[in-house]
PDB file of N, CA and C in Angstrom:
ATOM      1  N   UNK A   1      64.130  -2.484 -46.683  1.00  0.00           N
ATOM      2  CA  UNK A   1      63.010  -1.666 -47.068  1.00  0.00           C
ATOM      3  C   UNK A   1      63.151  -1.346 -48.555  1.00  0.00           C
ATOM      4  N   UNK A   2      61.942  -1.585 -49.414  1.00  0.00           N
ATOM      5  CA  UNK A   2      62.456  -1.347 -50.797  1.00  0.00           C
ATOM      6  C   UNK A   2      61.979   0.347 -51.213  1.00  0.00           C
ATOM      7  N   UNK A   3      62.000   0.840 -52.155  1.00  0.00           N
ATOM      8  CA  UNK A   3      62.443   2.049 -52.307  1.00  0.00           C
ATOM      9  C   UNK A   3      61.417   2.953 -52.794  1.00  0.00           C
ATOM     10  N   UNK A   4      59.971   1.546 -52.706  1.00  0.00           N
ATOM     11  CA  UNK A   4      58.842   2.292 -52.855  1.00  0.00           C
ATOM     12  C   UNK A   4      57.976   2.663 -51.244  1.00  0.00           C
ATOM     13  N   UNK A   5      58.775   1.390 -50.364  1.00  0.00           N
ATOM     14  CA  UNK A   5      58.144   1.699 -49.147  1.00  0.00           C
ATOM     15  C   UNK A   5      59.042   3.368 -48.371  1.00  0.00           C
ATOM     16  N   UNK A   6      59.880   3.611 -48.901  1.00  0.00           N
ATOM     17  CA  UNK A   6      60.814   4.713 -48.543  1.00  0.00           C
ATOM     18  C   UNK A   6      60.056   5.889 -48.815  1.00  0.00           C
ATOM     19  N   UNK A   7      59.798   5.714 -49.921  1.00  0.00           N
ATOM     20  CA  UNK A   7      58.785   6.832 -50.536  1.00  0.00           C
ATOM     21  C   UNK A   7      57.778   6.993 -50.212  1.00  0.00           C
ATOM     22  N   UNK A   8      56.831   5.908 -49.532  1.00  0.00           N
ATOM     23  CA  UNK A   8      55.838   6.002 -48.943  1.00  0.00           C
ATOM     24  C   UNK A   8      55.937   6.884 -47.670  1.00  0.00           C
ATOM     25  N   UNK A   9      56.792   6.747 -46.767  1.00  0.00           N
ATOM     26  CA  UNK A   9      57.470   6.935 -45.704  1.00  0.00           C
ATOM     27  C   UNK A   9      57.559   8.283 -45.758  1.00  0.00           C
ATOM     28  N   UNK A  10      58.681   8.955 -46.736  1.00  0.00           N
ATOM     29  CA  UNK A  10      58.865   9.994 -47.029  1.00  0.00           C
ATOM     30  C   UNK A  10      57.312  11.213 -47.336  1.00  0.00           C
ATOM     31  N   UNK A  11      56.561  10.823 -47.815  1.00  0.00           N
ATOM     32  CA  UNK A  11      55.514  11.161 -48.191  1.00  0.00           C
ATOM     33  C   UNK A  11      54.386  11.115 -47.434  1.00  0.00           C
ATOM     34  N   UNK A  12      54.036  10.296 -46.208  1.00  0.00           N
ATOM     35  CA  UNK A  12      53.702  10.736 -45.131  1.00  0.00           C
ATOM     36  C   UNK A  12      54.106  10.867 -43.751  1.00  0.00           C
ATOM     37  N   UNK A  13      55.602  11.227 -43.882  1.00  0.00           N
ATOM     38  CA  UNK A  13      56.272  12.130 -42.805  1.00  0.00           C
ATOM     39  C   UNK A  13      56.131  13.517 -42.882  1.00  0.00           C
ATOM     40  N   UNK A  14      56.370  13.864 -44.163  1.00  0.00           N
ATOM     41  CA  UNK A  14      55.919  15.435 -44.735  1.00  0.00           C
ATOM     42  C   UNK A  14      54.222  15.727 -44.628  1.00  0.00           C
ATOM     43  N   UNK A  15      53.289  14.722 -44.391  1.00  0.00           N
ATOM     44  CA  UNK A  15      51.862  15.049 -44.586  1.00  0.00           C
ATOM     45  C   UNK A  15      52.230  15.024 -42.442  1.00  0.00           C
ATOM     46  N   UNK A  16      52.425  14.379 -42.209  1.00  0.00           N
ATOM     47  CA  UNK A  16      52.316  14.707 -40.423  1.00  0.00           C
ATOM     48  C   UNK A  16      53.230  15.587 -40.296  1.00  0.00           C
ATOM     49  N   UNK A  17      54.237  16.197 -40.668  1.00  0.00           N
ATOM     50  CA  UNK A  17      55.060  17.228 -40.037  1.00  0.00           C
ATOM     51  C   UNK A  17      54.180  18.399 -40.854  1.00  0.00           C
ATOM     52  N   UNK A  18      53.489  18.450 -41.654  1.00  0.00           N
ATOM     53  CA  UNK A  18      52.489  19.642 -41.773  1.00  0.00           C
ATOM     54  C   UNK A  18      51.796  19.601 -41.518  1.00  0.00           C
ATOM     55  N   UNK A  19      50.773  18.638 -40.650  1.00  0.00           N
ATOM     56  CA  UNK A  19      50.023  18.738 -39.872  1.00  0.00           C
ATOM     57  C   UNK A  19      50.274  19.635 -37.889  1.00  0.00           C
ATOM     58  N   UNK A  20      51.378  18.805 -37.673  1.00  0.00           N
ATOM     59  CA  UNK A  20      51.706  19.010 -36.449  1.00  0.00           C
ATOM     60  C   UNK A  20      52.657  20.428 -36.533  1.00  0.00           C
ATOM     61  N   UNK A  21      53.024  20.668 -37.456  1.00  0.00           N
ATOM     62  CA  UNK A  21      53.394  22.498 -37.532  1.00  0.00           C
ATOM     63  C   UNK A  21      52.725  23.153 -37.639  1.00  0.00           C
ATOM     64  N   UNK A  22      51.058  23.132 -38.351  1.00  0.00           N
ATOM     65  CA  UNK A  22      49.982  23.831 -38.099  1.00  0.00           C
ATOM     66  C   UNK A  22      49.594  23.729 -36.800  1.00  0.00           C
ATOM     67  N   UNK A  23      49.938  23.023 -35.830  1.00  0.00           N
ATOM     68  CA  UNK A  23      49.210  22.315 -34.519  1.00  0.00           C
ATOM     69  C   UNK A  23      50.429  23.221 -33.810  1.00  0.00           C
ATOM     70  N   UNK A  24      51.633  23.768 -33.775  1.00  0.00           N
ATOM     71  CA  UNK A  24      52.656  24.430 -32.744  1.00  0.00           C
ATOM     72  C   UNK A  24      52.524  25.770 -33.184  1.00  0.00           C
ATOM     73  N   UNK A  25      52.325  26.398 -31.799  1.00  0.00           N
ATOM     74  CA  UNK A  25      52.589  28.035 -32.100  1.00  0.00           C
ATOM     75  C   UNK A  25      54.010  28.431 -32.965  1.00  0.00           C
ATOM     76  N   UNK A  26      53.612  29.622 -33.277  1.00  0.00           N
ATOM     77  CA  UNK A  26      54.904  30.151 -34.434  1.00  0.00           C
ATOM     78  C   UNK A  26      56.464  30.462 -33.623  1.00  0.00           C
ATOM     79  N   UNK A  27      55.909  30.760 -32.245  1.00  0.00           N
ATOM     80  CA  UNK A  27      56.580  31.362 -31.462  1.00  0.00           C
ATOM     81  C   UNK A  27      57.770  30.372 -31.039  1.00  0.00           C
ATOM     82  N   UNK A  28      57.142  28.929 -30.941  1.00  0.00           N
ATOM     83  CA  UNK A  28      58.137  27.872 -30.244  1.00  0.00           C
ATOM     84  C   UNK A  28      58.989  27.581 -32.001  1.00  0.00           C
ATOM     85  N   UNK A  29      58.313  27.908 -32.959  1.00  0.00           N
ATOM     86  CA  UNK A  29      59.369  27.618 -34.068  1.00  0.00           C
ATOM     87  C   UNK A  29      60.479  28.611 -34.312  1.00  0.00           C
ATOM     88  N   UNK A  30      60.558  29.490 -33.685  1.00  0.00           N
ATOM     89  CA  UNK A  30      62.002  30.565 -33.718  1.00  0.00           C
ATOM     90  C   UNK A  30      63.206  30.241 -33.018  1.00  0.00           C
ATOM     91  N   UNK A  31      63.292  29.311 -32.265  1.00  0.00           N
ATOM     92  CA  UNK A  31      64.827  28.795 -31.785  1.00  0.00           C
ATOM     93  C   UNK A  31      64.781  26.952 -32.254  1.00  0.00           C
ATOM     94  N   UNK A  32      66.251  26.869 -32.660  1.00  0.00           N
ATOM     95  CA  UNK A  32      66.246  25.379 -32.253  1.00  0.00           C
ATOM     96  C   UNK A  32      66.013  24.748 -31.053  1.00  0.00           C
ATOM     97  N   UNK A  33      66.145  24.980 -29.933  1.00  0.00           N
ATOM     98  CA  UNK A  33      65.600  24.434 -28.990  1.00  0.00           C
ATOM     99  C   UNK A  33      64.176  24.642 -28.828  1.00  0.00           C
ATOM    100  N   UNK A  34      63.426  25.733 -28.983  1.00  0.00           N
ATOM    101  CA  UNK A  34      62.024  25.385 -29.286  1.00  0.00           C
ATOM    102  C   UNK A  34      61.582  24.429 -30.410  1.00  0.00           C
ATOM    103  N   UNK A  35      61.843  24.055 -31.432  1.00  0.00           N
ATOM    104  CA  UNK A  35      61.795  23.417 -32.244  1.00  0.00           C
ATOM    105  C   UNK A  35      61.979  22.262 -31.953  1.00  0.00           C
ATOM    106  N   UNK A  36      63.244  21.844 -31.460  1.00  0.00           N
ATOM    107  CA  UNK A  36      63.743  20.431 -30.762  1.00  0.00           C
ATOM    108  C   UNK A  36      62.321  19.590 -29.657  1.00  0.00           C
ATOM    109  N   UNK A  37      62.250  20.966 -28.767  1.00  0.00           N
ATOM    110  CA  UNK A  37      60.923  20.804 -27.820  1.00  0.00           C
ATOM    111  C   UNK A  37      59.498  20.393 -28.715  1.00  0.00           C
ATOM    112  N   UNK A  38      59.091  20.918 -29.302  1.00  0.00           N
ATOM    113  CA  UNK A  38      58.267  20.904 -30.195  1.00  0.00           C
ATOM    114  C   UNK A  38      58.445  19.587 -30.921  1.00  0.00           C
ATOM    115  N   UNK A  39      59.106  19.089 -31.718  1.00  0.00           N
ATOM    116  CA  UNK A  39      59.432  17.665 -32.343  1.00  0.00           C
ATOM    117  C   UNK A  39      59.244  16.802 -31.386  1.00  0.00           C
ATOM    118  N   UNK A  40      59.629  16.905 -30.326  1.00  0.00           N
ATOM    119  CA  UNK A  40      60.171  15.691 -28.862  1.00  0.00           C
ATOM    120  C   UNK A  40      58.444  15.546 -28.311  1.00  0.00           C
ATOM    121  N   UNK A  41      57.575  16.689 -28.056  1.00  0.00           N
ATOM    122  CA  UNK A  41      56.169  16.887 -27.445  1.00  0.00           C
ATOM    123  C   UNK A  41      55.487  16.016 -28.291  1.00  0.00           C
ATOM    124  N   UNK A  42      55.181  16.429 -29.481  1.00  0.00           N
ATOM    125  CA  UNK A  42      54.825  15.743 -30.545  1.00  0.00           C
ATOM    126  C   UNK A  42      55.110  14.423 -31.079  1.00  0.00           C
ATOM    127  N   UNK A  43      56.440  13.553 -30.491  1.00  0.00           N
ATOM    128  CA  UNK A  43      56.467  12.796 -31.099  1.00  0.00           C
ATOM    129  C   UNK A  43      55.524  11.751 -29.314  1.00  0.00           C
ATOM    130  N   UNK A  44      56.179  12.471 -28.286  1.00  0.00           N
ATOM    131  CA  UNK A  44      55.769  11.805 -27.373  1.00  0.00           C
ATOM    132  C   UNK A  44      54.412  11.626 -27.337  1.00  0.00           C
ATOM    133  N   UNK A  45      53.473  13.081 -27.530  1.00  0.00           N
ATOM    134  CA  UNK A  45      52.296  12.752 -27.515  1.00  0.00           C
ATOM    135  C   UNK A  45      51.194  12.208 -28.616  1.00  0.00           C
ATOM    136  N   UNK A  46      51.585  12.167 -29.568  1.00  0.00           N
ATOM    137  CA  UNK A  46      50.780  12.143 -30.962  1.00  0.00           C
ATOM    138  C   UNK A  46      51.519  11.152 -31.257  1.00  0.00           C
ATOM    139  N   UNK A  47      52.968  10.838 -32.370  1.00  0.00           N
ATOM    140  CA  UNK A  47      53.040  10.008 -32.780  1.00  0.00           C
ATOM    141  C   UNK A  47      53.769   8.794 -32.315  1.00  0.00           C
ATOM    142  N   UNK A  48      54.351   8.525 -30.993  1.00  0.00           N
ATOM    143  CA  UNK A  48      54.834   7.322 -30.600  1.00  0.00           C
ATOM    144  C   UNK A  48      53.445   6.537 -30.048  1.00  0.00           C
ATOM    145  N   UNK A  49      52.467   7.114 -29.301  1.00  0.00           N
ATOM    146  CA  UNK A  49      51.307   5.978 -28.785  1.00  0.00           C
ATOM    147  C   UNK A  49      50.911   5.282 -30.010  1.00  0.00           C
ATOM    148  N   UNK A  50      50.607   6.303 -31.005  1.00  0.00           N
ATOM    149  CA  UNK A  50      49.960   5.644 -31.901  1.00  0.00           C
ATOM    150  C   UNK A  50      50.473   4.581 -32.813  1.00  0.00           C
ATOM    151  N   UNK A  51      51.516   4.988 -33.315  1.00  0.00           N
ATOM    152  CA  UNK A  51      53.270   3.835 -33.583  1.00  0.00           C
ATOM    153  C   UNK A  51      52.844   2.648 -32.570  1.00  0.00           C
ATOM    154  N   UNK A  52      52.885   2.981 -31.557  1.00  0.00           N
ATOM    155  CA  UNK A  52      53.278   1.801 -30.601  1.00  0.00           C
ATOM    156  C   UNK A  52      52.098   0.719 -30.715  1.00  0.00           C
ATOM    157  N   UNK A  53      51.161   1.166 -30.532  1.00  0.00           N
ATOM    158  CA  UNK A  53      49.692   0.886 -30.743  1.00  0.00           C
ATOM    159  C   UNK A  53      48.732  -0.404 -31.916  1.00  0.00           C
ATOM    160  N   UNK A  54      49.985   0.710 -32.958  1.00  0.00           N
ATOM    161  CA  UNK A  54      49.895   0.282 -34.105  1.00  0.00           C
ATOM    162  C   UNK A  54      50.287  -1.487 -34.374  1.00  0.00           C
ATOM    163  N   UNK A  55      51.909  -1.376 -33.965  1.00  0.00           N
ATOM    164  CA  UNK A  55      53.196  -2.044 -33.680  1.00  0.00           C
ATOM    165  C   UNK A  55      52.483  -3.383 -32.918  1.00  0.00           C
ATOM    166  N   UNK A  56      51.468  -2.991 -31.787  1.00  0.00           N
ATOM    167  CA  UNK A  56      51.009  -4.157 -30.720  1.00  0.00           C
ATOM    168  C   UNK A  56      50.073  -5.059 -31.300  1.00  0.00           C
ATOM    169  N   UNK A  57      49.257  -3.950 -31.981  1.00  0.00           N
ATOM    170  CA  UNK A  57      48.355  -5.043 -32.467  1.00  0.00           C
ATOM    171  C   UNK A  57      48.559  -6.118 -33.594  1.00  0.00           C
ATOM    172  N   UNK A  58      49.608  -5.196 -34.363  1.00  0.00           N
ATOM    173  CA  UNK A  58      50.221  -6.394 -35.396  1.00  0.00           C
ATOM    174  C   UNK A  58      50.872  -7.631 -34.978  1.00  0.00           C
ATOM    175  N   UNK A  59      51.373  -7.093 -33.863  1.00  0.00           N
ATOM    176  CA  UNK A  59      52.119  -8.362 -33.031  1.00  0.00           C
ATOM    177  C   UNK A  59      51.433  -9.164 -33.046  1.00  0.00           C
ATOM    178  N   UNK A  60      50.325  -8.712 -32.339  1.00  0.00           N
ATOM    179  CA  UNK A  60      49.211 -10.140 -31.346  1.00  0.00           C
ATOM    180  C   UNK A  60      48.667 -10.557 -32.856  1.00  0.00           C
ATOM    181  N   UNK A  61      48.262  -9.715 -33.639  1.00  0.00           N
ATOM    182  CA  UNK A  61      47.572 -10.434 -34.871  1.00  0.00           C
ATOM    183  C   UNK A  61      48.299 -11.614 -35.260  1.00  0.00           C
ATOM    184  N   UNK A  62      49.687 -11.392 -35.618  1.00  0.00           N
ATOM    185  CA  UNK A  62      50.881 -12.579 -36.346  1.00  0.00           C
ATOM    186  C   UNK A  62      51.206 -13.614 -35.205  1.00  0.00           C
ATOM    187  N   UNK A  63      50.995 -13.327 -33.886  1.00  0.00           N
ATOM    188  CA  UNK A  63      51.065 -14.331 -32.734  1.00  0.00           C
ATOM    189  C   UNK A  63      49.814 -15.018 -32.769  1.00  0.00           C
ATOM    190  N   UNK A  64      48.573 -14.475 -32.971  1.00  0.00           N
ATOM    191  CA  UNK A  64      47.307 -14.976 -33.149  1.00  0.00           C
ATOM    192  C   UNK A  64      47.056 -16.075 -33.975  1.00  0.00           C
ATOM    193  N   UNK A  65      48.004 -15.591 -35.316  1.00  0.00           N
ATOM    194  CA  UNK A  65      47.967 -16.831 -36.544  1.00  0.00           C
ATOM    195  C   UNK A  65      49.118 -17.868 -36.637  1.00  0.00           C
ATOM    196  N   UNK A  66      50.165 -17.559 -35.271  1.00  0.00           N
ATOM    197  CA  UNK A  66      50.673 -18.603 -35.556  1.00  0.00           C
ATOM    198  C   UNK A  66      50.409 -19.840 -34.616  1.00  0.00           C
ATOM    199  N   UNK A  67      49.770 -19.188 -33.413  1.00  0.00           N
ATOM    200  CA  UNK A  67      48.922 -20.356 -32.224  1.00  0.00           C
ATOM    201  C   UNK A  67      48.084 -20.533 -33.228  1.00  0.00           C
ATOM    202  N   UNK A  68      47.327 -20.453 -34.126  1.00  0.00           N
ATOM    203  CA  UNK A  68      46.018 -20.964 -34.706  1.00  0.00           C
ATOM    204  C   UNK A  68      44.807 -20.097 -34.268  1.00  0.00           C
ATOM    205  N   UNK A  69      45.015 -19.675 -32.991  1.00  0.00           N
ATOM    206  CA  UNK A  69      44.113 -19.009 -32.293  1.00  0.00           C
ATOM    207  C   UNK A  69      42.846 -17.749 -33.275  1.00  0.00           C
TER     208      UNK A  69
END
């Protein structure tokens, strides 16, 4: 990974983790284990489908162009 894609990375991990901390009550951010919970909900529901999603279609796209299809 070169060190501009890092930065990219970096720069919208911080734009979704301030999104999705506006999105969790204040209340679950006062323990680490609420917090932990909170990261784990969030990643399950919001950002792994969409990752994954993401991830599939690129697949089939680069499988697409290499059948010719």
């Amino acid at each position: 990974m070169t060190p501009e894609q890092e930065a990219a990375i970096k720069s919208h991990v911080q734009a979704i983790a301030k999104i999705l901390y506006e999105d969790t009550p204040i209340e679950q951010l006062q323990t680490l284990e609420g917090i932990q919970t909170a990261v784990r909900t969030h990643l399950l529901e919001q950002v792994g489908p969409k990752l994954t999603l993401f991830l599939s279609k690129a697949v089939q796209a680069q499988v697409k162009g290499v059948n010719g299809d």
